[in-house]
PDB file of N, CA and C in Angstrom:
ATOM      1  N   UNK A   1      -4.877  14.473 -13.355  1.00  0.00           N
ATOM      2  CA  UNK A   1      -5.268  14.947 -12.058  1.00  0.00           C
ATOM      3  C   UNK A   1      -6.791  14.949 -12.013  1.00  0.00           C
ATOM      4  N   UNK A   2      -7.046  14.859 -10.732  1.00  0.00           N
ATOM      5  CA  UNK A   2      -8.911  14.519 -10.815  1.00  0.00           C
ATOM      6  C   UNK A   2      -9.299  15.717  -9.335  1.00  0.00           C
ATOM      7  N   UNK A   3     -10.118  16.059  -9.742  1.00  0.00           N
ATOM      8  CA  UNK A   3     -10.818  16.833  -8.707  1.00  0.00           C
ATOM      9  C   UNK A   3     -11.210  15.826  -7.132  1.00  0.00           C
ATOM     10  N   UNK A   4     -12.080  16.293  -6.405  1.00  0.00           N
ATOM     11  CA  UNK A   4     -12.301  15.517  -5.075  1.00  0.00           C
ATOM     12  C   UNK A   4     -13.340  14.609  -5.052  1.00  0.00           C
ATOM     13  N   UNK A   5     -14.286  14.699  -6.756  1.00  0.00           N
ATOM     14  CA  UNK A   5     -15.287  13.923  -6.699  1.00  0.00           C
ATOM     15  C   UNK A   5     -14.562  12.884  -8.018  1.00  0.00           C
ATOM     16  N   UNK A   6     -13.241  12.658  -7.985  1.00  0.00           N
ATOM     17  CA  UNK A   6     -12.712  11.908  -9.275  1.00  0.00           C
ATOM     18  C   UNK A   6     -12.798  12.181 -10.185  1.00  0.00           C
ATOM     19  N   UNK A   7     -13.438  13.860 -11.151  1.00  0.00           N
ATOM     20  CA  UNK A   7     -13.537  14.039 -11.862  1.00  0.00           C
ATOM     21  C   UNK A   7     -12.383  14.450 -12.637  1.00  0.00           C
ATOM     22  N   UNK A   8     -11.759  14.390 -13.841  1.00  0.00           N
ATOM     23  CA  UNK A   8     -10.802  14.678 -14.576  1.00  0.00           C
ATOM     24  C   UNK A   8     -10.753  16.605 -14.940  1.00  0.00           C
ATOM     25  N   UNK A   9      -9.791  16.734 -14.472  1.00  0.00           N
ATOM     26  CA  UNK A   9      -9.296  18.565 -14.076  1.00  0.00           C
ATOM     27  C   UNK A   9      -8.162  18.694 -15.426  1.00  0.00           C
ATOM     28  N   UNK A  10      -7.325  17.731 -14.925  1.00  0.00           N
ATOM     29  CA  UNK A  10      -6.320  18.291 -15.588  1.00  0.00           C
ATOM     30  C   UNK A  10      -5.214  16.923 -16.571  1.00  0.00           C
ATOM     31  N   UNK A  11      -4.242  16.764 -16.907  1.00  0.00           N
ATOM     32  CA  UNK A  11      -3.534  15.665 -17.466  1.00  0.00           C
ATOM     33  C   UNK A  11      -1.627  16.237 -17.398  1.00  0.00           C
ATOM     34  N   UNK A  12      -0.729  15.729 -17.050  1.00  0.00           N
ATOM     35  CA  UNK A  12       0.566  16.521 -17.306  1.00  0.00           C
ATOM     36  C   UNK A  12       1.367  15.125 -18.155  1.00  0.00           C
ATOM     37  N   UNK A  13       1.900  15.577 -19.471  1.00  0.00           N
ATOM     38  CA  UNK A  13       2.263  14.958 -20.175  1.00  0.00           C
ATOM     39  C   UNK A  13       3.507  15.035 -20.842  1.00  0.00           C
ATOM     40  N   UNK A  14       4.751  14.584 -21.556  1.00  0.00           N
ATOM     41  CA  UNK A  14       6.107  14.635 -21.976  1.00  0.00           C
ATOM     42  C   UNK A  14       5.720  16.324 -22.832  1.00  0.00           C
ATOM     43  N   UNK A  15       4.700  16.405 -22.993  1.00  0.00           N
ATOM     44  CA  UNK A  15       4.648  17.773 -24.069  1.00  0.00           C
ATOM     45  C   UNK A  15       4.474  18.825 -23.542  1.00  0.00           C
ATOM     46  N   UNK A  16       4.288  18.571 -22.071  1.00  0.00           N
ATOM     47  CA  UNK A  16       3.698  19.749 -21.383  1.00  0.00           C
ATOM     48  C   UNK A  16       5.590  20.141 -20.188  1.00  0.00           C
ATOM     49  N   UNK A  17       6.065  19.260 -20.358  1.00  0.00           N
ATOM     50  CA  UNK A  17       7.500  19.000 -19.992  1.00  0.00           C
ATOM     51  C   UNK A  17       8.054  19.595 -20.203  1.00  0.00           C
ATOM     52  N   UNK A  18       8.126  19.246 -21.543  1.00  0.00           N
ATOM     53  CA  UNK A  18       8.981  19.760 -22.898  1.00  0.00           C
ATOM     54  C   UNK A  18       8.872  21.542 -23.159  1.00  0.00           C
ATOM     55  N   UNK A  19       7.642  21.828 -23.174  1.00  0.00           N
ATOM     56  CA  UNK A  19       6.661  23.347 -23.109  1.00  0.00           C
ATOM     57  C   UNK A  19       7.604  24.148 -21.749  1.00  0.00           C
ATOM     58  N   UNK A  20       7.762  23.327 -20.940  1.00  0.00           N
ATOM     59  CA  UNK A  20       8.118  24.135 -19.271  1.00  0.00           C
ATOM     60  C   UNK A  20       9.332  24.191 -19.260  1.00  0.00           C
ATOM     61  N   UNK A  21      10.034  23.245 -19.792  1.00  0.00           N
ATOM     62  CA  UNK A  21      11.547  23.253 -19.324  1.00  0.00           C
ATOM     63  C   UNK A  21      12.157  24.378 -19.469  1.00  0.00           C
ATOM     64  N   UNK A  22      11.804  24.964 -20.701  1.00  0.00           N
ATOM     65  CA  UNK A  22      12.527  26.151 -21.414  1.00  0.00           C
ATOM     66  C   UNK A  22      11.779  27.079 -20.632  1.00  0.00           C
ATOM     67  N   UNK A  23      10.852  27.411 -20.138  1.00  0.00           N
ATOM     68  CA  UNK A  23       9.617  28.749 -19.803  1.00  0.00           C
ATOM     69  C   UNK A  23       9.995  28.884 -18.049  1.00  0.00           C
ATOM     70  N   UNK A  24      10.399  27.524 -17.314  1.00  0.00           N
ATOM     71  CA  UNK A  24       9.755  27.845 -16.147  1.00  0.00           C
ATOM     72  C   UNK A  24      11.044  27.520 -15.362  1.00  0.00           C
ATOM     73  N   UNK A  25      11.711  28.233 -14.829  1.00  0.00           N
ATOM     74  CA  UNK A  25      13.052  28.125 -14.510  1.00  0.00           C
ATOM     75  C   UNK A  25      13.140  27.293 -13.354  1.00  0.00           C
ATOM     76  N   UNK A  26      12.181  27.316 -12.296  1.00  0.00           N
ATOM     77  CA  UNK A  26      12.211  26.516 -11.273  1.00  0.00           C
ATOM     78  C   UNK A  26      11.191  25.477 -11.029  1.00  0.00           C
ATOM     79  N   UNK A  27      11.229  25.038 -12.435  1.00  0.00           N
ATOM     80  CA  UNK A  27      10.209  23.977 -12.870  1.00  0.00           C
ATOM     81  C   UNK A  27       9.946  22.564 -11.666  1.00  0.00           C
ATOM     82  N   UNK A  28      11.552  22.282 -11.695  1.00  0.00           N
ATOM     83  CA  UNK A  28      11.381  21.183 -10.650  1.00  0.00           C
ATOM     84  C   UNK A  28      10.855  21.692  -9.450  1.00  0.00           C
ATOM     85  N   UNK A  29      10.596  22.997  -8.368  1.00  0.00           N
ATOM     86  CA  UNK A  29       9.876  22.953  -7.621  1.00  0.00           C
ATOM     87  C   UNK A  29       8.251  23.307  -7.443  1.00  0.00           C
ATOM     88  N   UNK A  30       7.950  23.648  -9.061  1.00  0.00           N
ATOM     89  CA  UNK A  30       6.174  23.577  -8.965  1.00  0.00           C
ATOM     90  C   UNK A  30       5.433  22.461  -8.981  1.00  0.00           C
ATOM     91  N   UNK A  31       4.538  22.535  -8.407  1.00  0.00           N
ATOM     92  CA  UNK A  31       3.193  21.268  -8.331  1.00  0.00           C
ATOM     93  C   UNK A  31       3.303  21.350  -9.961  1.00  0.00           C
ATOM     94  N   UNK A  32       2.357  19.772 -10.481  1.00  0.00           N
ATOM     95  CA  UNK A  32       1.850  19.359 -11.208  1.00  0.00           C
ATOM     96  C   UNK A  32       0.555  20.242 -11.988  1.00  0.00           C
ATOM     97  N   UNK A  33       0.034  20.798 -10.646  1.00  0.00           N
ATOM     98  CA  UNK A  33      -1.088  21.685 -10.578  1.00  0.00           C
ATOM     99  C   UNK A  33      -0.855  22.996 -11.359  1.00  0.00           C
ATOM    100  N   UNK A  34       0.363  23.118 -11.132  1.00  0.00           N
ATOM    101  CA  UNK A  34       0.489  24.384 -11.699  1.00  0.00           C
ATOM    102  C   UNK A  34       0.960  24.402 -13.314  1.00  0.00           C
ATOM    103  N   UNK A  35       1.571  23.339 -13.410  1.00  0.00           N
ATOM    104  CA  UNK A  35       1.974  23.168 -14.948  1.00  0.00           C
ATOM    105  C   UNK A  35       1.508  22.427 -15.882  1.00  0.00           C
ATOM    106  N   UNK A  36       0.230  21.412 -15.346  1.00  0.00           N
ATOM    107  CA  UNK A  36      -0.450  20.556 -16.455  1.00  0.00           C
ATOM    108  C   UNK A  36      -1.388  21.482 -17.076  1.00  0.00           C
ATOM    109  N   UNK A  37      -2.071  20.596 -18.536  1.00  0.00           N
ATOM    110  CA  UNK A  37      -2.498  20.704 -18.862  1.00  0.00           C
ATOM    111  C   UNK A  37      -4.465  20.531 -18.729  1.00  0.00           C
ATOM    112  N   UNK A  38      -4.813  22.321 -18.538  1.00  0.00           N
ATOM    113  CA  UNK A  38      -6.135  22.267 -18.243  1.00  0.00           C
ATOM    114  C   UNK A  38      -7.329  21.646 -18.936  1.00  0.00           C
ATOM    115  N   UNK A  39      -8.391  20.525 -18.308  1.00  0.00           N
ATOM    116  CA  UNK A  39      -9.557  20.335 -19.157  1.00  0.00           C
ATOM    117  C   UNK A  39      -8.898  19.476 -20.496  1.00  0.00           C
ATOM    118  N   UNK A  40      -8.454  18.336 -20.535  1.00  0.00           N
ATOM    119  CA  UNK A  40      -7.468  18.006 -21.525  1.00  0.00           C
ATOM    120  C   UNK A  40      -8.507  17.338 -22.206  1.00  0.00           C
ATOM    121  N   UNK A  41      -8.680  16.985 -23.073  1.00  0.00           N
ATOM    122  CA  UNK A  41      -9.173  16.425 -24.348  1.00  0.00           C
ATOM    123  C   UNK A  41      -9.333  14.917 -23.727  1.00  0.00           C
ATOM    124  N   UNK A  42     -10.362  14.624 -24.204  1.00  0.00           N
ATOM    125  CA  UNK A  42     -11.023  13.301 -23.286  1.00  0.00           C
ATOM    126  C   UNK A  42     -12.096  12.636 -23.975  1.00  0.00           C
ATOM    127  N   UNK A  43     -12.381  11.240 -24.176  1.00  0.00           N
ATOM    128  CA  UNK A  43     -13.266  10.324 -24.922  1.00  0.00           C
ATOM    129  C   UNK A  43     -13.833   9.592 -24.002  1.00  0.00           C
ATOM    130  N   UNK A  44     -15.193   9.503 -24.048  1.00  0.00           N
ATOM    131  CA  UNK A  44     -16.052   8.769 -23.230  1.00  0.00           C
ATOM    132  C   UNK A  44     -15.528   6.768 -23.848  1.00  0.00           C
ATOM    133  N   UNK A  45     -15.471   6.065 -22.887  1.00  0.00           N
ATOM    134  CA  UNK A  45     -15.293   4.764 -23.270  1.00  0.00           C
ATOM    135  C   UNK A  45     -15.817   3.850 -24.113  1.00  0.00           C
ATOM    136  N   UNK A  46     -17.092   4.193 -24.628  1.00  0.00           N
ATOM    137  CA  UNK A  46     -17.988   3.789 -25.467  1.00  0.00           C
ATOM    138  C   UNK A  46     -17.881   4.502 -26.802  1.00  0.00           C
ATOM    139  N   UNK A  47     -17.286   5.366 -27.247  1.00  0.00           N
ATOM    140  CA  UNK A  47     -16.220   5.588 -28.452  1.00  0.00           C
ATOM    141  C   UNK A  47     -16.165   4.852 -29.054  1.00  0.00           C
ATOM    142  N   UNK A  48     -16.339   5.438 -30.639  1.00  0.00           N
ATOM    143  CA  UNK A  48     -15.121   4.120 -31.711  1.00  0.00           C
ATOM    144  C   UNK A  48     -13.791   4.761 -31.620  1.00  0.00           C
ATOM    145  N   UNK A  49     -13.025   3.895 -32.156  1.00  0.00           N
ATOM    146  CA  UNK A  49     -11.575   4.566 -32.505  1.00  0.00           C
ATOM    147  C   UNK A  49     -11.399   5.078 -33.165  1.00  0.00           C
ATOM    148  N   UNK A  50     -12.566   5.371 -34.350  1.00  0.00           N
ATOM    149  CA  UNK A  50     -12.488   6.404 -34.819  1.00  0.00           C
ATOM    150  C   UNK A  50     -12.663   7.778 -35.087  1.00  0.00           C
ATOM    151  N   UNK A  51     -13.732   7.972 -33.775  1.00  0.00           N
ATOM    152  CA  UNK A  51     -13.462   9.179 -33.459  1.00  0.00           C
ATOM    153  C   UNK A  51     -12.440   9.645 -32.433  1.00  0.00           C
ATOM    154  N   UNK A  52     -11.557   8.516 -31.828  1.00  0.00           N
ATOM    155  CA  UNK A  52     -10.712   8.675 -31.004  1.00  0.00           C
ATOM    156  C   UNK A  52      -9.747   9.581 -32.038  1.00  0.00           C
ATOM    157  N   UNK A  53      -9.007   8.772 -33.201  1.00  0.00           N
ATOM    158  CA  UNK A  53      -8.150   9.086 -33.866  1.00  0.00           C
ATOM    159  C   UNK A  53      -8.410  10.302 -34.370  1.00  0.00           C
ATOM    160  N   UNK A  54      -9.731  10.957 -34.749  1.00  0.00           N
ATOM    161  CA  UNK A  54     -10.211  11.872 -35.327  1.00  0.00           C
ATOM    162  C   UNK A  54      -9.757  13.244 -34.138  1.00  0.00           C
ATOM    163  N   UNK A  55      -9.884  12.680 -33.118  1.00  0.00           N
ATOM    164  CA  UNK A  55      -9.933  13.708 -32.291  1.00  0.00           C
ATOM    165  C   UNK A  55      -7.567  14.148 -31.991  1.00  0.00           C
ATOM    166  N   UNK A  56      -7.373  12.770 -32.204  1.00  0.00           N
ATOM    167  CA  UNK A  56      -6.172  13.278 -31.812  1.00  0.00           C
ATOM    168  C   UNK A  56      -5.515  14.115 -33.309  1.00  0.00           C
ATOM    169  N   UNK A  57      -6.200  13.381 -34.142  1.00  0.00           N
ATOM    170  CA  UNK A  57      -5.493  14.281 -35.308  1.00  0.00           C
ATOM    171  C   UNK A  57      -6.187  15.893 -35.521  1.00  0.00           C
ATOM    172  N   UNK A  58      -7.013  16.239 -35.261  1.00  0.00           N
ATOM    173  CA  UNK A  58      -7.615  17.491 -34.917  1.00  0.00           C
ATOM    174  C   UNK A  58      -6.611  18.393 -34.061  1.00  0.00           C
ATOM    175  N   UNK A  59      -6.542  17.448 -32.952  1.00  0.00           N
ATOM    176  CA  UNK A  59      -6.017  18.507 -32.250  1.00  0.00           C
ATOM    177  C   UNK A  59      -4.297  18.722 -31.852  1.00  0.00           C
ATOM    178  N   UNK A  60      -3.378  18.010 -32.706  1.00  0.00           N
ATOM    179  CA  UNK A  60      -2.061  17.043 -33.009  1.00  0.00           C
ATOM    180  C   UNK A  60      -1.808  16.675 -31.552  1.00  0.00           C
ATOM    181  N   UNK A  61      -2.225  15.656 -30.571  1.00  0.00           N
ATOM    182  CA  UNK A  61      -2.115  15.271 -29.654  1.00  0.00           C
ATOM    183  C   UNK A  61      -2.160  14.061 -29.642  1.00  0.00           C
ATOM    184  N   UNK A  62      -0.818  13.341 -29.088  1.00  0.00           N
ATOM    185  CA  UNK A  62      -1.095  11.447 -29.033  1.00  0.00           C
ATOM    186  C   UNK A  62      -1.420  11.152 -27.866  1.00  0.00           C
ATOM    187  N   UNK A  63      -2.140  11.458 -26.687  1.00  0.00           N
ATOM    188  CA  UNK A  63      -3.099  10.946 -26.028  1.00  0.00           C
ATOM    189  C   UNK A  63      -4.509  11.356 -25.777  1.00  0.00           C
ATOM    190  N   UNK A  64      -4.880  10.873 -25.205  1.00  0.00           N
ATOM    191  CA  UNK A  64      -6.688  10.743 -24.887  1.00  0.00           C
ATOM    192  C   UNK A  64      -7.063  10.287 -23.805  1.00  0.00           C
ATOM    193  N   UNK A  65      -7.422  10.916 -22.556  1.00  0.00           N
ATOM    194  CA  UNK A  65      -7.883  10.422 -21.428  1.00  0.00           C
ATOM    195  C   UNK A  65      -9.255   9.615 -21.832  1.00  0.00           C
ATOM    196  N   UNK A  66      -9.573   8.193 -21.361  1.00  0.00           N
ATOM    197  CA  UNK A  66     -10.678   7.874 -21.478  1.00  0.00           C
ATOM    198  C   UNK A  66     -11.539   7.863 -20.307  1.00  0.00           C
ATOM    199  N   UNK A  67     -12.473   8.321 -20.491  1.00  0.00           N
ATOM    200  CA  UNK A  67     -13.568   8.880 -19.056  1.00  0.00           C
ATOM    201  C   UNK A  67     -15.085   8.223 -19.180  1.00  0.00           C
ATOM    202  N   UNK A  68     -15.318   8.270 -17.836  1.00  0.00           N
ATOM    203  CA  UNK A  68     -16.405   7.644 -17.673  1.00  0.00           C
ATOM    204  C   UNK A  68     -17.947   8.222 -17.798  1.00  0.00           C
ATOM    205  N   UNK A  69     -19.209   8.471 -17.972  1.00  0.00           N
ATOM    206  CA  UNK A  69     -20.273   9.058 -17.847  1.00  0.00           C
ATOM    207  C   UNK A  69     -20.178  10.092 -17.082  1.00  0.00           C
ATOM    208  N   UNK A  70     -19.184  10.157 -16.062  1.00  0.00           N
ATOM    209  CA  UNK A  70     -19.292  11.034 -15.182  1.00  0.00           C
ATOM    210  C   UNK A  70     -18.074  11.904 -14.851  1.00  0.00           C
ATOM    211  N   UNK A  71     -17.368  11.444 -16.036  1.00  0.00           N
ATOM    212  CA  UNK A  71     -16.053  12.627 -16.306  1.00  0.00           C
ATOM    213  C   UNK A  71     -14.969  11.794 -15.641  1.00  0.00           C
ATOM    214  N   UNK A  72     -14.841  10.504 -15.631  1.00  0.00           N
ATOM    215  CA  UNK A  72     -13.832  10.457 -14.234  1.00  0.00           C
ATOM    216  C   UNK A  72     -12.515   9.088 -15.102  1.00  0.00           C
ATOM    217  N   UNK A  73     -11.576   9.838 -14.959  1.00  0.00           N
ATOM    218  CA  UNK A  73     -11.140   8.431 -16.033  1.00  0.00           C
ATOM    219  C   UNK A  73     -10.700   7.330 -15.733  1.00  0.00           C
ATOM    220  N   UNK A  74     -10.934   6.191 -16.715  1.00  0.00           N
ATOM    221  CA  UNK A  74     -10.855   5.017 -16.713  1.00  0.00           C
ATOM    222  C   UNK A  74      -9.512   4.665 -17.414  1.00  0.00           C
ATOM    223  N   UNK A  75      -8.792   5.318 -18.174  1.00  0.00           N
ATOM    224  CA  UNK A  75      -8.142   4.712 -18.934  1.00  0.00           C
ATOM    225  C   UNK A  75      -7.214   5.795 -19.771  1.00  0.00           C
ATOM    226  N   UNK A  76      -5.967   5.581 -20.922  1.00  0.00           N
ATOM    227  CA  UNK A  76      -5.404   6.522 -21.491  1.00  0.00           C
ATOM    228  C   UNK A  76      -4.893   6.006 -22.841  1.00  0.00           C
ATOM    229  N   UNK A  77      -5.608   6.449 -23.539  1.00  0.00           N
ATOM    230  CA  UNK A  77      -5.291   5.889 -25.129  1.00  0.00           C
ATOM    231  C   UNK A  77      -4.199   6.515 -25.337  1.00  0.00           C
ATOM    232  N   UNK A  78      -3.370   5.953 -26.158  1.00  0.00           N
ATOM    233  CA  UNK A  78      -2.103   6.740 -26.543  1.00  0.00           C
ATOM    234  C   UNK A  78      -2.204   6.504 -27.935  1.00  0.00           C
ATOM    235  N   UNK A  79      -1.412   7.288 -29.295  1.00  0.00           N
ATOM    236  CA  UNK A  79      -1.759   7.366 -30.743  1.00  0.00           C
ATOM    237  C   UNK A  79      -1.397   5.817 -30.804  1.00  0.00           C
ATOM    238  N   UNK A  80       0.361   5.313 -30.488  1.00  0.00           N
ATOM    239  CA  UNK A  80       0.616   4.079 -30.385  1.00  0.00           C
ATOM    240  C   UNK A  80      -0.443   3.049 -30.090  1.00  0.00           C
ATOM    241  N   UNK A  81      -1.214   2.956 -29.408  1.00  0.00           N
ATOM    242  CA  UNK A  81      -2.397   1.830 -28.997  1.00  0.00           C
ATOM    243  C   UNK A  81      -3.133   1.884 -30.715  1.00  0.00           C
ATOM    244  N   UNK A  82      -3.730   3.005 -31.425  1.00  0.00           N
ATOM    245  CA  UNK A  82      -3.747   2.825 -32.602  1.00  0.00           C
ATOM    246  C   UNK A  82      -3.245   2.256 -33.467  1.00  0.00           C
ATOM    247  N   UNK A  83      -2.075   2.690 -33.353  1.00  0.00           N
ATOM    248  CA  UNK A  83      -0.706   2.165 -34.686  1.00  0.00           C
ATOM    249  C   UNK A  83      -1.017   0.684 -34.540  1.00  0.00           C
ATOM    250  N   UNK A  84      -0.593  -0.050 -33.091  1.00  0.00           N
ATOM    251  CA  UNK A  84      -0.555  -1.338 -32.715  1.00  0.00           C
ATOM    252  C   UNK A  84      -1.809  -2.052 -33.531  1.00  0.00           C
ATOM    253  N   UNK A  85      -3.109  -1.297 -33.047  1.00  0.00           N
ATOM    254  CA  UNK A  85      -4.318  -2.568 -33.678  1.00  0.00           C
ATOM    255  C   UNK A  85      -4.412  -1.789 -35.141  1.00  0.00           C
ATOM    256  N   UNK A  86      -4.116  -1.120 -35.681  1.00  0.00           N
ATOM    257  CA  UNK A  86      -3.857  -1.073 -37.452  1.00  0.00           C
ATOM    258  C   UNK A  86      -5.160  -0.327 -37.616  1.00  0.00           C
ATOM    259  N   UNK A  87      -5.385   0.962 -36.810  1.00  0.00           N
ATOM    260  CA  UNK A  87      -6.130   1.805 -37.173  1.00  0.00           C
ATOM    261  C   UNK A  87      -5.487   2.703 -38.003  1.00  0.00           C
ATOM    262  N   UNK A  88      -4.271   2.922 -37.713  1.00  0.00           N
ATOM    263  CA  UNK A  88      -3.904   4.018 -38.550  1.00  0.00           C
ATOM    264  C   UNK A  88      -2.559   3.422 -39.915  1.00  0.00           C
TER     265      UNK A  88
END
C-alpha cells in the first residue's frame, strides 16, 4: 500500500493472512488497511543482494519491498528470487 504521494505505508502478505485468520473473526470484511503490515522492511534498488539476504535473514521474512530514493516501490524481492540466482 502507498500513501498519496506513492510512498510505501504498508505491505499485506500470506504471513500477515495466516497471523489474521485465527485473530480476526470478520477478517474477510476489513480493509487491507487495517490488517497489513506497518512500515514493512524495504531495500533501496541499488542494493547488493547481499544485504538484501542479510536483511531477510535478520528479520525471518521472505520478502523485500524494493523502493526508490524516495520511498516509493519499484519492485518485490522474494527469498525465492535468491534461491533461483544461487545466492543462497
Amino acid at each position: 500500500m502507498v500513501d498519496r504521494a506513492g510512498r510505501l505505508v504498508g505491505i499485506f502478505t500470506d504471513g500477515d493472512l495466516r497471523r489474521h485468520l485465527d485473530d480476526t473473526p470478520d477478517l474477510a470484511r476489513r480493509s487491507v488497511r487495517d490488517v497489513m503490515t506497518r512500515r514493512p522492511k524495504a531495500i533501496k534498488a541499488d542494493c547488493l543482494a547481499a544485504e538484501a539476504l542479510r536483511i531477510l535473514h535478520e528479520h525471518r521474512i521472505d520478502e523485500l519491498v524494493v523502493i526508490d530514493g524516495r520511498r516509493r516501490p519499484v519492485g518485490l524481492l522474494d527469498i525465492q528470487d535468491l534461491l533461483k540466482a544461487g545466492f543462497v
